[in-house]
C-alpha atoms as a PDB file:
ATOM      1  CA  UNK A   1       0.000   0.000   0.000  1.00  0.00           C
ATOM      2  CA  UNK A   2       1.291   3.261  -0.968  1.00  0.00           C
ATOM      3  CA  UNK A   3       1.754   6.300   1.489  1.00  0.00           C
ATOM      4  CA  UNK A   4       0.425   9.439  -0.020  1.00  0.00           C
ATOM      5  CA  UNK A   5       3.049  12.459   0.707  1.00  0.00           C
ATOM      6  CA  UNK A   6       1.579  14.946   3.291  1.00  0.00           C
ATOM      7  CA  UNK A   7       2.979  17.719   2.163  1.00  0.00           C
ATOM      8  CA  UNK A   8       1.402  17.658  -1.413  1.00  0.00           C
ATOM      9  CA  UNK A   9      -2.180  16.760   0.548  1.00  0.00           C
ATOM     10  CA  UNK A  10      -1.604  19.909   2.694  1.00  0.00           C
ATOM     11  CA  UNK A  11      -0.426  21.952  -0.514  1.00  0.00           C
ATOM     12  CA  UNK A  12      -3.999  20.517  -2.583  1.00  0.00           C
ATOM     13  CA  UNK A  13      -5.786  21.168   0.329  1.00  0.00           C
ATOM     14  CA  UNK A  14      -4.312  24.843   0.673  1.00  0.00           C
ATOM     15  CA  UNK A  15      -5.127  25.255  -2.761  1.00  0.00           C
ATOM     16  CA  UNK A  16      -8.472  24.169  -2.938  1.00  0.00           C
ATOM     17  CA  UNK A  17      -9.727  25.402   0.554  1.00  0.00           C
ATOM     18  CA  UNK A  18      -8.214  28.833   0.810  1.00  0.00           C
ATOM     19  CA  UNK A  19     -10.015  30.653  -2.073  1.00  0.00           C
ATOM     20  CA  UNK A  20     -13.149  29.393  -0.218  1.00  0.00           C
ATOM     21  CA  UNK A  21     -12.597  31.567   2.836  1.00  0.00           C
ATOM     22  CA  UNK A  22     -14.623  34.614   1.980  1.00  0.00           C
ATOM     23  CA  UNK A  23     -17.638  32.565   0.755  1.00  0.00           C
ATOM     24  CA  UNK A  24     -17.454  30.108   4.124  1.00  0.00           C
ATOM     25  CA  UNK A  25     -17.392  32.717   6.395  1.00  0.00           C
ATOM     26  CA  UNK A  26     -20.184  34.922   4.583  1.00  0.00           C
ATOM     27  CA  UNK A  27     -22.378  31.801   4.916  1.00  0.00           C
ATOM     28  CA  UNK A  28     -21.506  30.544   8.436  1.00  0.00           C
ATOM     29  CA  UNK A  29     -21.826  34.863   9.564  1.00  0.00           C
ATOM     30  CA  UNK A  30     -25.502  34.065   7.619  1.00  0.00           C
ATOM     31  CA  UNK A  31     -26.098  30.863   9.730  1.00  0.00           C
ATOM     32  CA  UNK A  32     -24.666  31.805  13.170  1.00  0.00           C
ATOM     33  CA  UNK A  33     -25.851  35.492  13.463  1.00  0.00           C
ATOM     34  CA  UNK A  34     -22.646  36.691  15.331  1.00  0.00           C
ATOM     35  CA  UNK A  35     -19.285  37.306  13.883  1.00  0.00           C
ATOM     36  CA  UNK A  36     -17.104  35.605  16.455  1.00  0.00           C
ATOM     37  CA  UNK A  37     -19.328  32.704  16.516  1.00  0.00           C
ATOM     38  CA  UNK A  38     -18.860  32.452  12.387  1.00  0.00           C
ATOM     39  CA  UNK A  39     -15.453  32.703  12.448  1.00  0.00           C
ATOM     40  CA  UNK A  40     -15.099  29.639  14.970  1.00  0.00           C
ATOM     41  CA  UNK A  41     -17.700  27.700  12.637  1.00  0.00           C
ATOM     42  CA  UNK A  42     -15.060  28.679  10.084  1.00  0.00           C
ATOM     43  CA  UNK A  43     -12.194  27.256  12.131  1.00  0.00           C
ATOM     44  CA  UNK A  44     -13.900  24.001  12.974  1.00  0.00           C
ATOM     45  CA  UNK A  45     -14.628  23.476   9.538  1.00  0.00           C
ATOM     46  CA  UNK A  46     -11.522  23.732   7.948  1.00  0.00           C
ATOM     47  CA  UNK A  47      -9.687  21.718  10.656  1.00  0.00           C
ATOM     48  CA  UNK A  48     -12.454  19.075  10.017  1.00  0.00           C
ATOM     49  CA  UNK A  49     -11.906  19.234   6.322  1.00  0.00           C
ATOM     50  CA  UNK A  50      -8.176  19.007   6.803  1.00  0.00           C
ATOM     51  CA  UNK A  51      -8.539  15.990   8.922  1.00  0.00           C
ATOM     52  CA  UNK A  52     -10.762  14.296   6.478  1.00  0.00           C
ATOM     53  CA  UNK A  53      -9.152  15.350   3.419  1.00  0.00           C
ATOM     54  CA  UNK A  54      -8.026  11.838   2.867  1.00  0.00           C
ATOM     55  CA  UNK A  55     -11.139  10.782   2.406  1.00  0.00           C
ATOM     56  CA  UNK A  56     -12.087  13.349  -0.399  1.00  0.00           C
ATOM     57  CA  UNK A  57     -12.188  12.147  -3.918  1.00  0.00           C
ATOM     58  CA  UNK A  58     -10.370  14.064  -6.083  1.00  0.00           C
ATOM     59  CA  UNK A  59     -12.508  15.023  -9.300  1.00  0.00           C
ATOM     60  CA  UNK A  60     -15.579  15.733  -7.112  1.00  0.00           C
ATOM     61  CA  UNK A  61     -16.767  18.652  -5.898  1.00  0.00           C
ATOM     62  CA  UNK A  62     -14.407  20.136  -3.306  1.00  0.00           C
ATOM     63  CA  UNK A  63     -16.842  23.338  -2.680  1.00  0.00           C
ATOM     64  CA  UNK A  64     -19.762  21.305  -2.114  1.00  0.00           C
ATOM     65  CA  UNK A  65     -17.727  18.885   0.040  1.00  0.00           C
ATOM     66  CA  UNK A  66     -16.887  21.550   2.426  1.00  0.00           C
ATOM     67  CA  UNK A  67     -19.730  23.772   2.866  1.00  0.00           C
ATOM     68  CA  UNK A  68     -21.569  20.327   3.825  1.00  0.00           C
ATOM     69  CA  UNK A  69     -18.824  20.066   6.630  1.00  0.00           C
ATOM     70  CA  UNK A  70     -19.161  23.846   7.345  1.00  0.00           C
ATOM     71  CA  UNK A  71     -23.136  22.932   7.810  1.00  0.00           C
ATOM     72  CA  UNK A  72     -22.801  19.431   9.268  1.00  0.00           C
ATOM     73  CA  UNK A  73     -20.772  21.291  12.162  1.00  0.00           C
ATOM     74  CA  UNK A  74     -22.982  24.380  12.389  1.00  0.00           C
ATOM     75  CA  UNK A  75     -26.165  21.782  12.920  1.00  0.00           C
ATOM     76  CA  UNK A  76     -23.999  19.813  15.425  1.00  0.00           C
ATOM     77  CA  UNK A  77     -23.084  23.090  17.330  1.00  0.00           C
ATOM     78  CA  UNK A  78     -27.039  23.343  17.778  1.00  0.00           C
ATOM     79  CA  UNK A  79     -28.021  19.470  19.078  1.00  0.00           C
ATOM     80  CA  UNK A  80     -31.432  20.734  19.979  1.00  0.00           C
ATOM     81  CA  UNK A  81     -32.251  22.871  16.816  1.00  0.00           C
ATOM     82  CA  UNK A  82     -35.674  21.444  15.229  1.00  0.00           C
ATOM     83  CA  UNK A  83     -35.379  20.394  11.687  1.00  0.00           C
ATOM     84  CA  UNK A  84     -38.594  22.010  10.362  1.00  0.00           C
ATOM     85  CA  UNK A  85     -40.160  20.046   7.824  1.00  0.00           C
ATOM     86  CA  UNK A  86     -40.102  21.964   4.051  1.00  0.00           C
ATOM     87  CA  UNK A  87     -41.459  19.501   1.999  1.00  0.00           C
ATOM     88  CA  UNK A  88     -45.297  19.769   3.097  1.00  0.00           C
ATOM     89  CA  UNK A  89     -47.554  19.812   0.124  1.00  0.00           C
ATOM     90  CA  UNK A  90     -48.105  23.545  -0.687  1.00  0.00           C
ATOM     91  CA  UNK A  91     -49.538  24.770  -3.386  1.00  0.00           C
ATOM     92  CA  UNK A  92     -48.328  26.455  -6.464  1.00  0.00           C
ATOM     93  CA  UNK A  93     -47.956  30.799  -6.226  1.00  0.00           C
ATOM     94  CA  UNK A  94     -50.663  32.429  -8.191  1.00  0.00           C
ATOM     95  CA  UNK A  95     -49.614  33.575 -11.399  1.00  0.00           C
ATOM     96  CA  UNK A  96     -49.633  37.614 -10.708  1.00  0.00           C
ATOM     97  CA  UNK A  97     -47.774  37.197  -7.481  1.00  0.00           C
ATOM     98  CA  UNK A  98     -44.543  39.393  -7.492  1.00  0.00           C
ATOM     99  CA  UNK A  99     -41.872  36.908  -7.609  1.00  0.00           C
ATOM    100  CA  UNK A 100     -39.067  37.068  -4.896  1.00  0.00           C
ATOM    101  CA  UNK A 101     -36.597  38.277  -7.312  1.00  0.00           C
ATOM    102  CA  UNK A 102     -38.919  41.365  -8.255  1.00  0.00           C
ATOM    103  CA  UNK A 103     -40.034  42.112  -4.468  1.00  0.00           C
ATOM    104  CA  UNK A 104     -35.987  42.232  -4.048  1.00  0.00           C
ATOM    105  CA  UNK A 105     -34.880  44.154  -6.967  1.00  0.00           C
ATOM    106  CA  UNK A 106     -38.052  46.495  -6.259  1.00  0.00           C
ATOM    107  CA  UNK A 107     -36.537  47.408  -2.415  1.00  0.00           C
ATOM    108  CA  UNK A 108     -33.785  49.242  -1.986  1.00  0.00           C
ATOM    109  CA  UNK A 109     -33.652  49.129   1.683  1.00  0.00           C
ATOM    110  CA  UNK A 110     -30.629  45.992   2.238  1.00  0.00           C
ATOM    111  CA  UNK A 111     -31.395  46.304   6.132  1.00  0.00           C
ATOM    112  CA  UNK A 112     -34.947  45.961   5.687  1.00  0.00           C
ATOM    113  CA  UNK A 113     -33.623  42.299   3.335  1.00  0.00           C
ATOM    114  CA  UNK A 114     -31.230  41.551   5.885  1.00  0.00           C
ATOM    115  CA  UNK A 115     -34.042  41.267   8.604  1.00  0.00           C
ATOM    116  CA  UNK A 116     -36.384  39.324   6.399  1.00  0.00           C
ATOM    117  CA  UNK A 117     -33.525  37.307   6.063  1.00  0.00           C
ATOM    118  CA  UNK A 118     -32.851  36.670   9.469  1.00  0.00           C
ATOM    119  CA  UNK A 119     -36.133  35.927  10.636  1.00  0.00           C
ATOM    120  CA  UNK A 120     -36.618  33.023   7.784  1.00  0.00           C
ATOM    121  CA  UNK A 121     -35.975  29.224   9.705  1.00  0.00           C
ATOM    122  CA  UNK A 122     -32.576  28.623   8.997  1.00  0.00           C
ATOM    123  CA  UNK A 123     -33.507  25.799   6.382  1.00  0.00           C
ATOM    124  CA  UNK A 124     -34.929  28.652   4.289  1.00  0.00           C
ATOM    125  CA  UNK A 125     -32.129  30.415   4.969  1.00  0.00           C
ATOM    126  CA  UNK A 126     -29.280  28.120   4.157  1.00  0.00           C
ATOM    127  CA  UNK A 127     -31.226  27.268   0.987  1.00  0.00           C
ATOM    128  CA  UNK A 128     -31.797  30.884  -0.358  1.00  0.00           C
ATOM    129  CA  UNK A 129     -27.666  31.785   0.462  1.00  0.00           C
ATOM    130  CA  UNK A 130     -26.174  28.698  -1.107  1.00  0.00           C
ATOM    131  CA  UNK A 131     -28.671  29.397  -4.470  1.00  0.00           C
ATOM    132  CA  UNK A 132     -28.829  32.998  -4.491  1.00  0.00           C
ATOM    133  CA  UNK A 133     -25.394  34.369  -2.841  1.00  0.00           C
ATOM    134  CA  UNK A 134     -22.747  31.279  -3.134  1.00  0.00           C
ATOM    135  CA  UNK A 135     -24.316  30.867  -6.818  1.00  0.00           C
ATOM    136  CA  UNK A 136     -24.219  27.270  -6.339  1.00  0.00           C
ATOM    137  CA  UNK A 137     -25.829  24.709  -8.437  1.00  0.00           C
ATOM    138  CA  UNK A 138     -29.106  22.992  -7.442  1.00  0.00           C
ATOM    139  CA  UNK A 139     -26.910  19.897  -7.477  1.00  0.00           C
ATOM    140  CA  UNK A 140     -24.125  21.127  -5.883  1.00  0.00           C
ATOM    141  CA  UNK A 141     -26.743  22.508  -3.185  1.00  0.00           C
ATOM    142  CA  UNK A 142     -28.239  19.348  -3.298  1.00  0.00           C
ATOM    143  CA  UNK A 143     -24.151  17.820  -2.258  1.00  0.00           C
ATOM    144  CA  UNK A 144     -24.471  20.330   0.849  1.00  0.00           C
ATOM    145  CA  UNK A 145     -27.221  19.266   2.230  1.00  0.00           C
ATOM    146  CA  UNK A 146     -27.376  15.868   1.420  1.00  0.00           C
ATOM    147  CA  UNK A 147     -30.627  16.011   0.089  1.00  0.00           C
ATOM    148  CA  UNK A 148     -32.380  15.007  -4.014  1.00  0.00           C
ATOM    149  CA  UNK A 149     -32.060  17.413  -6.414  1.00  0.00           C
ATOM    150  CA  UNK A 150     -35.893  17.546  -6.555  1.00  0.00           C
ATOM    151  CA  UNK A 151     -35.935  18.328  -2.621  1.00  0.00           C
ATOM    152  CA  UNK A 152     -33.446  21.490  -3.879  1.00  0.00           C
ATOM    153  CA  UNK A 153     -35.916  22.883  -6.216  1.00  0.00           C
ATOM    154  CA  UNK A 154     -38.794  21.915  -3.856  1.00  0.00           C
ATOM    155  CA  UNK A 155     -37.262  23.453  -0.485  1.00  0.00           C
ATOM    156  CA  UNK A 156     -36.031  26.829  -2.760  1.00  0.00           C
ATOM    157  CA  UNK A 157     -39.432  27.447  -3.918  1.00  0.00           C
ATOM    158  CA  UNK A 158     -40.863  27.411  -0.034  1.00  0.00           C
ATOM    159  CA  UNK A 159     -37.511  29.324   0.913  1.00  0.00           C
ATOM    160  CA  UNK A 160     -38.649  32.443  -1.773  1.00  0.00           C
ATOM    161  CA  UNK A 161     -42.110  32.051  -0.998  1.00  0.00           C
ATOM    162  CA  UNK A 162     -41.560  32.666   3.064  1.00  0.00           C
ATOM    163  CA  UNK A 163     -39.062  35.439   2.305  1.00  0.00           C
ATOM    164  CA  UNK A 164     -41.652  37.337  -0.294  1.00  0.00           C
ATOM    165  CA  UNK A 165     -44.330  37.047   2.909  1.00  0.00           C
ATOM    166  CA  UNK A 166     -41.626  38.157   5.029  1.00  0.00           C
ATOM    167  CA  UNK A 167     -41.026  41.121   2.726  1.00  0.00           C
ATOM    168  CA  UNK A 168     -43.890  41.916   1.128  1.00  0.00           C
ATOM    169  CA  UNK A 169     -45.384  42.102   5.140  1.00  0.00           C
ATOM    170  CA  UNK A 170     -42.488  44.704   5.830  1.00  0.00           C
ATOM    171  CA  UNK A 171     -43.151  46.721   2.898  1.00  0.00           C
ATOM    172  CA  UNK A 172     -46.906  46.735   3.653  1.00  0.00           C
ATOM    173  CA  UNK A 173     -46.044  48.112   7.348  1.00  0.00           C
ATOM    174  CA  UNK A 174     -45.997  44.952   9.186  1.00  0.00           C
ATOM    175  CA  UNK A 175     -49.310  43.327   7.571  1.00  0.00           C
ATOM    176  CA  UNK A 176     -48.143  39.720   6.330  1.00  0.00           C
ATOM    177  CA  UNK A 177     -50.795  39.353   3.322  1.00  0.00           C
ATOM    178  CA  UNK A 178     -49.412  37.807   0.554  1.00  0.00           C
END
């Protein structure tokens, strides 16, 4: 059995994982709420991805690989959080609803997006930044959270619907009708 050489896994780590600073720290600071707590989420991750990097295929999708680990440990830092079930049959939006992209492009206010943001279940949350701010895929999101493509598309659509309640409540002054 061969050895692999640890310095050229550290170096392919290094390379892989550092550019993904920036964009694993804007989504733990997303998750966590609090700055210091985000940048320890950030730490545990990449020690956990170090650690495990022997176990990564190379080929596959590094990015993916590690924002899972960057949400496996923010879920395990929160034993007690409540998975809230998404995938409830709900029913399609009406065709003249605003859609979330037009409600956001429409305010200009980013606080007043922030705190709709904020007050979405993190599910929603986590969904709506990996899609709309990290740019991922649907299947790389799908990679993240461990979860069918179909759930993706499924759990996005709630995701957009809460946030255009959330939003279209807030730019109604505080009246939630959608």
């Amino acid at each position: 059995m061969e050895v692999p050489d640890s310095r050229l896994s550290a170096a392919t780590f290094e390379d892989l994982a550092v550019p993904l600073f920036d964009q694993l720290y804007n989504f733990a600071r997303w998750l966590t709420q609090d700055s210091a707590e985000a940048e320890d989420l950030v730490q545990e991750t990449y020690v956990k991805a170090l650690r495990g990097f022997s176990g990564f295929q190379m080929g596959t999708n590094f990015r993916a690989w590690i924002f899972r680990i960057l949400r496996n440990a923010f879920l395990n830092s929160r034993a007690g959080l409540k998975m809230v079930a998404l995938d409830a049959g709900e029913e399609e939006p009406a065709s003249d609803a605003p859609s979330p992209e037009a409600v956001l492009v429409a305010q200009t206010n980013r606080e007043v997006v922030r705190d709709a943001l904020t007050e979405l279940a993190i599910p929603h949350r986590e969904i709506l930044l990996l899609c709309e701010v990290e740019e991922m895929s649907y299947e790389e999101i799908a990679q993240v959270l461990a979860i069918p493509t179909g759930t993706v598309m499924s759990r996005l659509y709630r995701a957009r619907k809460a946030l255009r309640t959330i939003l279209l409540g807030k730019l109604q002054g505080g009246s939630h009708g959608v």
